[in-house]
C-alpha atoms as a PDB file:
ATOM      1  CA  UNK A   1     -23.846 -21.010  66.574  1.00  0.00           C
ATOM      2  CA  UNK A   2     -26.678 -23.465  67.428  1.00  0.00           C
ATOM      3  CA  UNK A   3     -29.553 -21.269  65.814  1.00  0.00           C
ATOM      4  CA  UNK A   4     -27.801 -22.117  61.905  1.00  0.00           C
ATOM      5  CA  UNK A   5     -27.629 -25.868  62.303  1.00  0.00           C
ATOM      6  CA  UNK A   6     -31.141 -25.576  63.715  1.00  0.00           C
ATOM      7  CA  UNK A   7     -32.245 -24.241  60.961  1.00  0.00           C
ATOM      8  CA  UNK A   8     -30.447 -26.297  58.315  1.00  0.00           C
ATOM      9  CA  UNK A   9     -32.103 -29.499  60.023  1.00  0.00           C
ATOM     10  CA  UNK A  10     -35.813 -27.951  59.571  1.00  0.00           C
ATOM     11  CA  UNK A  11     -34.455 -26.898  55.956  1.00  0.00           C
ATOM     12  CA  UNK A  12     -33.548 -30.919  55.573  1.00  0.00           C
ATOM     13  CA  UNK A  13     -36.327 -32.633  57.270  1.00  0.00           C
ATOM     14  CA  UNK A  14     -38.798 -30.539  55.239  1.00  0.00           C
ATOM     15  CA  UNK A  15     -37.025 -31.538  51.606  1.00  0.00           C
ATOM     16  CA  UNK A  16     -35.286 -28.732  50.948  1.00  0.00           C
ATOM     17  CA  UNK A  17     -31.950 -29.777  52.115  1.00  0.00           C
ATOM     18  CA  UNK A  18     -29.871 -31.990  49.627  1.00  0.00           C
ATOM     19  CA  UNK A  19     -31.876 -34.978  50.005  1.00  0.00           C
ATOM     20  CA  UNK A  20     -34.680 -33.017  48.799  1.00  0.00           C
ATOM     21  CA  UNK A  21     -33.149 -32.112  45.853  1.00  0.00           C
ATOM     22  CA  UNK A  22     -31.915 -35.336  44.722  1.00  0.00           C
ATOM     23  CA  UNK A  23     -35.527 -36.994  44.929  1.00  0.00           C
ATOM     24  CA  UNK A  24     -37.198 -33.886  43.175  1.00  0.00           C
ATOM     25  CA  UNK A  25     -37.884 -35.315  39.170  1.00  0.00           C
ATOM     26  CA  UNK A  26     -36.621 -33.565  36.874  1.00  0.00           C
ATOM     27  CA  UNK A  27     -38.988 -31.230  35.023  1.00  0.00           C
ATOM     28  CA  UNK A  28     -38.831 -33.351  31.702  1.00  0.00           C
ATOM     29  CA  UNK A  29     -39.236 -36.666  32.772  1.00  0.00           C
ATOM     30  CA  UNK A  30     -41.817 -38.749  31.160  1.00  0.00           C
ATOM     31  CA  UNK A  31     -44.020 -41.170  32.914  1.00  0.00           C
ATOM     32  CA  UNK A  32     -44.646 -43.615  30.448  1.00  0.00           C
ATOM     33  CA  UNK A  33     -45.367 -47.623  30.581  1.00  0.00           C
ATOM     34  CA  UNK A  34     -43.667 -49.439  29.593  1.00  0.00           C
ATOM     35  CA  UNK A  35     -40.746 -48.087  30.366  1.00  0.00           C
ATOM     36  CA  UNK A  36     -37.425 -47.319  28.343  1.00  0.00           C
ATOM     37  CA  UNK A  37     -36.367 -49.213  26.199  1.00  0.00           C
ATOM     38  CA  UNK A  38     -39.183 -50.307  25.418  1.00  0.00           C
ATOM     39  CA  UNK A  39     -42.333 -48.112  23.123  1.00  0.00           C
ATOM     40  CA  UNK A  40     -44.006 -46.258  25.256  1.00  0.00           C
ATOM     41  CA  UNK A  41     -47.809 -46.920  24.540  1.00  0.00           C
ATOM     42  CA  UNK A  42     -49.493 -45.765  27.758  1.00  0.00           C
ATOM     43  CA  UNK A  43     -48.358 -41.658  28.470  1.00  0.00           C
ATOM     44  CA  UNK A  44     -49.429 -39.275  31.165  1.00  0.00           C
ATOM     45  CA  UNK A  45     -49.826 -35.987  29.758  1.00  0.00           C
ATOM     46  CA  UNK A  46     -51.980 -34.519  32.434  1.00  0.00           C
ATOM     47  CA  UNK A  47     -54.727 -34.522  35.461  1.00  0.00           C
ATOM     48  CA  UNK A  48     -58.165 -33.797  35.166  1.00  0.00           C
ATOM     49  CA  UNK A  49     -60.388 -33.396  38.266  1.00  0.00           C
ATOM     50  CA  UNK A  50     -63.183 -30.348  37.343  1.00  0.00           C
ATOM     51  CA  UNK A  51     -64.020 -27.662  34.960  1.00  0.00           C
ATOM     52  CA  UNK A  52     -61.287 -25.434  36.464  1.00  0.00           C
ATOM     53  CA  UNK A  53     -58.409 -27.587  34.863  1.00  0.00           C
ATOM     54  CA  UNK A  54     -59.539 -26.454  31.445  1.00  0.00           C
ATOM     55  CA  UNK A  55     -61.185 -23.161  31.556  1.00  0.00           C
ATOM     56  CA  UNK A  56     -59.921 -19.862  30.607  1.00  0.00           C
ATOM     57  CA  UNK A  57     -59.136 -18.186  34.220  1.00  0.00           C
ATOM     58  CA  UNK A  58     -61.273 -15.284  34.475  1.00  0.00           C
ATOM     59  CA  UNK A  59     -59.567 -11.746  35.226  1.00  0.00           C
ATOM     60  CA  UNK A  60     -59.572 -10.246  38.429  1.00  0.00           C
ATOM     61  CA  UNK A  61     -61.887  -7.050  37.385  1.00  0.00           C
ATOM     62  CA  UNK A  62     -64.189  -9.768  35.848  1.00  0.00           C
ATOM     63  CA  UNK A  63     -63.969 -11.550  39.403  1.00  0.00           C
ATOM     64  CA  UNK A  64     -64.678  -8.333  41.383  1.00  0.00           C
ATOM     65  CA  UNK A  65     -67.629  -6.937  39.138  1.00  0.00           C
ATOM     66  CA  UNK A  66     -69.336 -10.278  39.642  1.00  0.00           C
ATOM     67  CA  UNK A  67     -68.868  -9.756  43.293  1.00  0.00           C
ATOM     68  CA  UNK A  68     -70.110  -6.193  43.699  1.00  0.00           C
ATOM     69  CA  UNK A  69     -73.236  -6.777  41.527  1.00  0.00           C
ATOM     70  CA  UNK A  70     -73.989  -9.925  43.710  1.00  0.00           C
ATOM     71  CA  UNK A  71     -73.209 -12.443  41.329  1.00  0.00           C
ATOM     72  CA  UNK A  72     -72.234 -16.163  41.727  1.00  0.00           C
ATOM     73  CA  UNK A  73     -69.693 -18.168  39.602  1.00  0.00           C
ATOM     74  CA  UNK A  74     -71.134 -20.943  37.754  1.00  0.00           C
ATOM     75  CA  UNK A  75     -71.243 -24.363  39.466  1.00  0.00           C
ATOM     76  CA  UNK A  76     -67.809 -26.404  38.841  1.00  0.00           C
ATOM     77  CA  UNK A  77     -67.981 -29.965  37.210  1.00  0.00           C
ATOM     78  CA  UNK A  78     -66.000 -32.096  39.602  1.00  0.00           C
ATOM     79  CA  UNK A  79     -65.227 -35.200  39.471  1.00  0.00           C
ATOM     80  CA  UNK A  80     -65.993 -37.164  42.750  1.00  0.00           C
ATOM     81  CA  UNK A  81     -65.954 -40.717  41.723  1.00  0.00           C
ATOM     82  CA  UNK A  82     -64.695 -41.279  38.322  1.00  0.00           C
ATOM     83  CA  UNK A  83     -65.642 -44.762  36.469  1.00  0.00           C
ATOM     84  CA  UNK A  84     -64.582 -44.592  33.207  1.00  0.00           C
ATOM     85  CA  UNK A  85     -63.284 -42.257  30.577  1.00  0.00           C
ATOM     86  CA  UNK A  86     -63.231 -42.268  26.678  1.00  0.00           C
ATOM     87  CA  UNK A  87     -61.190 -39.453  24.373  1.00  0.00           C
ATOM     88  CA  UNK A  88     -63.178 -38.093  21.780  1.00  0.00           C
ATOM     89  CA  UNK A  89     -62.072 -35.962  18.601  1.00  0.00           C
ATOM     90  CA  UNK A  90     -61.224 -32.666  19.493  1.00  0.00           C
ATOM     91  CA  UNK A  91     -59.695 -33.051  23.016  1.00  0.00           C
ATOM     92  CA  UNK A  92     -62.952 -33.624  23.892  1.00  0.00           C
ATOM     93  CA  UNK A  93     -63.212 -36.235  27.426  1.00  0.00           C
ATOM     94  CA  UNK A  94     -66.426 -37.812  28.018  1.00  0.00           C
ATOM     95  CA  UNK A  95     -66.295 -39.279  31.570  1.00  0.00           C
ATOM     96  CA  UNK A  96     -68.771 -41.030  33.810  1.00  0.00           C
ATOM     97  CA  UNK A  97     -69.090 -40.056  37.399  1.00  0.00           C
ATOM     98  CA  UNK A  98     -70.546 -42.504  40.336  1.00  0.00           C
ATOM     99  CA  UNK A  99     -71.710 -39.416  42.183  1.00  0.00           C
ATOM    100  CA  UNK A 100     -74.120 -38.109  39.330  1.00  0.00           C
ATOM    101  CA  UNK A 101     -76.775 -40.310  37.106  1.00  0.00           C
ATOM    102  CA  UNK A 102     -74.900 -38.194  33.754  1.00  0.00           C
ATOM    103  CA  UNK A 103     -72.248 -37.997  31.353  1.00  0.00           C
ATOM    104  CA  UNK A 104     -69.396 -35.306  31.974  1.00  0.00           C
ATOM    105  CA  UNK A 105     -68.092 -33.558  28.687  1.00  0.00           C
ATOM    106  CA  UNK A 106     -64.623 -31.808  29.199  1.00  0.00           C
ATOM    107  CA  UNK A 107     -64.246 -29.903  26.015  1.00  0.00           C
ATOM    108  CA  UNK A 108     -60.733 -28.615  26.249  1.00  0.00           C
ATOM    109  CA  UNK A 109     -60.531 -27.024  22.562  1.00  0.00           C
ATOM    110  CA  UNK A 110     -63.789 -25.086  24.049  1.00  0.00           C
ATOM    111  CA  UNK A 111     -62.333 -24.093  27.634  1.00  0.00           C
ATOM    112  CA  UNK A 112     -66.078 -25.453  29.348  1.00  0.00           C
ATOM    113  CA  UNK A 113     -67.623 -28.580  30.442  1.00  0.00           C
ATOM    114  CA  UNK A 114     -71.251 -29.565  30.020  1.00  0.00           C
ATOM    115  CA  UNK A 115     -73.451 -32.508  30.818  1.00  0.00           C
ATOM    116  CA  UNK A 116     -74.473 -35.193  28.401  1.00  0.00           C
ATOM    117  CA  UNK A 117     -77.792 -37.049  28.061  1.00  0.00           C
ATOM    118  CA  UNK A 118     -79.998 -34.006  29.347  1.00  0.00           C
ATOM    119  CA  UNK A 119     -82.262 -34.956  26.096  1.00  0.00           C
ATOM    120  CA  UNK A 120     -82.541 -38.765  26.591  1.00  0.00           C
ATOM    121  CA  UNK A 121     -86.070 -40.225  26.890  1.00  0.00           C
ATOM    122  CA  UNK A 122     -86.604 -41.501  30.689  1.00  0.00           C
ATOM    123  CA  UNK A 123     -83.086 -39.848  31.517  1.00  0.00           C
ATOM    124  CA  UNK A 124     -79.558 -42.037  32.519  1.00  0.00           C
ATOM    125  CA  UNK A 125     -80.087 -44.083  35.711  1.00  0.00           C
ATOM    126  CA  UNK A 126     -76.547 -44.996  36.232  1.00  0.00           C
ATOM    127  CA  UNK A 127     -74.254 -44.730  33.670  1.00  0.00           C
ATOM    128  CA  UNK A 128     -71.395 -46.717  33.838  1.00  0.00           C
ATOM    129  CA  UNK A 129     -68.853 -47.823  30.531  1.00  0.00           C
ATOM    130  CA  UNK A 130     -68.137 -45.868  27.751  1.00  0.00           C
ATOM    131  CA  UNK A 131     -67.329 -46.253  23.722  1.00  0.00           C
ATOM    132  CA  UNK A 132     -66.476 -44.378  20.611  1.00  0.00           C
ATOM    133  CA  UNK A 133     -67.724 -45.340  17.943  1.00  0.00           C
ATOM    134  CA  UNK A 134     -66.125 -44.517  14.292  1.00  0.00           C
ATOM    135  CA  UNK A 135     -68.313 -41.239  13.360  1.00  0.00           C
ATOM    136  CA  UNK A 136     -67.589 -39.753  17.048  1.00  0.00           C
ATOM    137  CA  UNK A 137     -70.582 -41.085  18.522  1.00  0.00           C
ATOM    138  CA  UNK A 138     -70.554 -42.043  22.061  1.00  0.00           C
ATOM    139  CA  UNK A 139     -71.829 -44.846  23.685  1.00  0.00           C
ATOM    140  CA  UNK A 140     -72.921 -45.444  27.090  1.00  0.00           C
ATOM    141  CA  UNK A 141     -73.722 -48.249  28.924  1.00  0.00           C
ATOM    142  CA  UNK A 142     -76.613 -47.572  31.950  1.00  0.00           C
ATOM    143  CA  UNK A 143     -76.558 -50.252  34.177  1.00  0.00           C
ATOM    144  CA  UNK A 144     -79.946 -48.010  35.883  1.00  0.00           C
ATOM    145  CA  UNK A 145     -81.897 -48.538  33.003  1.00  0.00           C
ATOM    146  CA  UNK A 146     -80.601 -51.576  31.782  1.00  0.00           C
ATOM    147  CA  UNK A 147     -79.398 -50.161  28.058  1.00  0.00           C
ATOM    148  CA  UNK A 148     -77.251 -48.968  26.174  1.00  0.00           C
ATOM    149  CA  UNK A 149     -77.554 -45.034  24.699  1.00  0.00           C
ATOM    150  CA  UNK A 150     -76.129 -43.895  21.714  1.00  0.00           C
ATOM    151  CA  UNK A 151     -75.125 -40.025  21.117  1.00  0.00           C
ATOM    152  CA  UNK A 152     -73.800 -38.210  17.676  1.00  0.00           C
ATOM    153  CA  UNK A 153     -70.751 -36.303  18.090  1.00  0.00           C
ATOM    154  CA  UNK A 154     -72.174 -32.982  18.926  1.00  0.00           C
ATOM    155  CA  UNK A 155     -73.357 -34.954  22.001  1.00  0.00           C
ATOM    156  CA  UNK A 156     -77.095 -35.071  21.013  1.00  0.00           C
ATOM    157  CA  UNK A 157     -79.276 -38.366  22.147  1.00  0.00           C
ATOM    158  CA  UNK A 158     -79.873 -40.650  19.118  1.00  0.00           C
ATOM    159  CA  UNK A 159     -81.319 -44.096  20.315  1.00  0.00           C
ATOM    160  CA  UNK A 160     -80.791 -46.913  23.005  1.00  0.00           C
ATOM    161  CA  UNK A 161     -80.994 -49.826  22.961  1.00  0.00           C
ATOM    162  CA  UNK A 162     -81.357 -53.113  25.492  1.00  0.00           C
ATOM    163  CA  UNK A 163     -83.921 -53.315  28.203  1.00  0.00           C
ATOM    164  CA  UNK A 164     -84.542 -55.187  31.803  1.00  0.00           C
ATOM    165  CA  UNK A 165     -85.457 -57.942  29.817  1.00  0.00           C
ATOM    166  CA  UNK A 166     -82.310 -58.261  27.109  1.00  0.00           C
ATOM    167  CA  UNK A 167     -79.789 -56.609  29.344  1.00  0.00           C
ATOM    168  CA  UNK A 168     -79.026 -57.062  33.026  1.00  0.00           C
ATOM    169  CA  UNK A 169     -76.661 -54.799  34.171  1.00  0.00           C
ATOM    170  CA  UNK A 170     -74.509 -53.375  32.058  1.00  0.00           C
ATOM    171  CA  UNK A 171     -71.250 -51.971  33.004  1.00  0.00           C
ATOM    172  CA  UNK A 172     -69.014 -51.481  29.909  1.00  0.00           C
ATOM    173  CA  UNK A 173     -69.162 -51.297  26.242  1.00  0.00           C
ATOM    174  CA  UNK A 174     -66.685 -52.155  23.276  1.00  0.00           C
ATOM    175  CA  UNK A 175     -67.754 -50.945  19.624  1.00  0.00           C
ATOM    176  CA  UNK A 176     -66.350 -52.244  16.754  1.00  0.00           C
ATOM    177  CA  UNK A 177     -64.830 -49.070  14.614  1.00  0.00           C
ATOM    178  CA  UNK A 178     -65.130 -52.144  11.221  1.00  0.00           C
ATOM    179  CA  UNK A 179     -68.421 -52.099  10.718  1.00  0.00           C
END
C-alpha cells in the first residue's frame, strides 16, 4: 500500500501530478505585450539560437554516409552573445554577435545561415547596432573601426562611412526609411 502513494508523490513533486497540469500553458496562448485588451504590438513567434533552428534536418542515410566516408558536418552559427537584431525582407535576420567581429544572416526562406561583411575593405572590428534601410540595405554600426557600413540587400558591402576622427564609438544606428 505504501509503494502507490510513493509513487504518486514523485509523480507530484516532479509536475506531473495535478499541480503540474494546472501551471502547464495552454498550447495556444499568445505571449504578447501589451497584454489583452489592449493591441498587441510586441509578439513572440519564436527562438532563434543557431543555424539548426532553421535548417532542413538532414536524413539519417545522409547522416550515416557522411560518417562512413569520414566526413564532418558543417560548422553551426551560434549565437553566444547576441547584441542586436534587425528583420529583413524575406524572413531574413541579420544579427550581431559579441563573440565574433561579423554579421550573422539567418535566412529562413533559404533553410542556411551565412556571414556578412566577408567583402568589406579592412574587415568589421566590432560590430555592434543595426538598421534597415528602405531598399533592404543593412546598416551596421562598428564601434572597432569607428564607422558605419552599408550593405545592399543581397548582403554585398557597398560603402562606410565615419572614421576615428568623425565617429567615436558607435553602438547603434537609426535610418530614416523618408528620404
Amino acid at each position: 500500500m505504501r509503494a502507490p502513494v510513493a509513487g504518486w508523490c514523485l509523480l507530484l513533486a516532479l509536475g506531473g501530478g495535478p499541480a503540474g497540469l494546472a501551471a502547464q500553458r495552454p498550447a495556444s496562448h499568445e505571449i504578447s505585450w501589451p497584454p489583452a485588451p489592449e493591441t498587441a504590438r510586441i509578439r513572440f513567434i519564436g527562438s532563434l539560437s543557431s543555424e539548426s533552428d532553421i535548417s532542413r534536418r538532414e536524413s539519417f542515410l545522409r547522416r550515416l554516409g557522411r560518417w562512413l566516408s569520414g566526413g564532418r558536418g558543417t560548422a553551426l552559427y551560434t549565437l553566444q552573445r547576441p547584441f542586436d537584431v534587425v528583420v529583413g525582407p524575406g524572413e531574413r535576420f541579420y544579427l550581431t554577435n559579441g563573440s565574433v567581429p561579423r554579421v550573422i544572416v539567418f535566412d529562413k526562406g533559404a533553410h542556411k545561415a551565412r556571414f556578412l561583411g566577408d567583402d568589406v575593405p579592412g574587415g568589421l572590428g566590432k560590430p555592434m547596432g543595426l538598421g534597415l534601410g528602405p531598399a533592404g540595405e543593412v546598416y551596421v554600426a562598428d564601434a572597432g573601426q569607428h564607422r558605419v557600413l552599408v550593405f545592399d540587400s543581397a548582403g554585398h558591402y557597398q560603402r562606410a562611412f565615419g572614421g576615428a576622427t568623425e565617429l567615436l564609438n558607435p553602438v547603434d544606428v537609426a535610418v530614416d526609411g523618408d528620404r
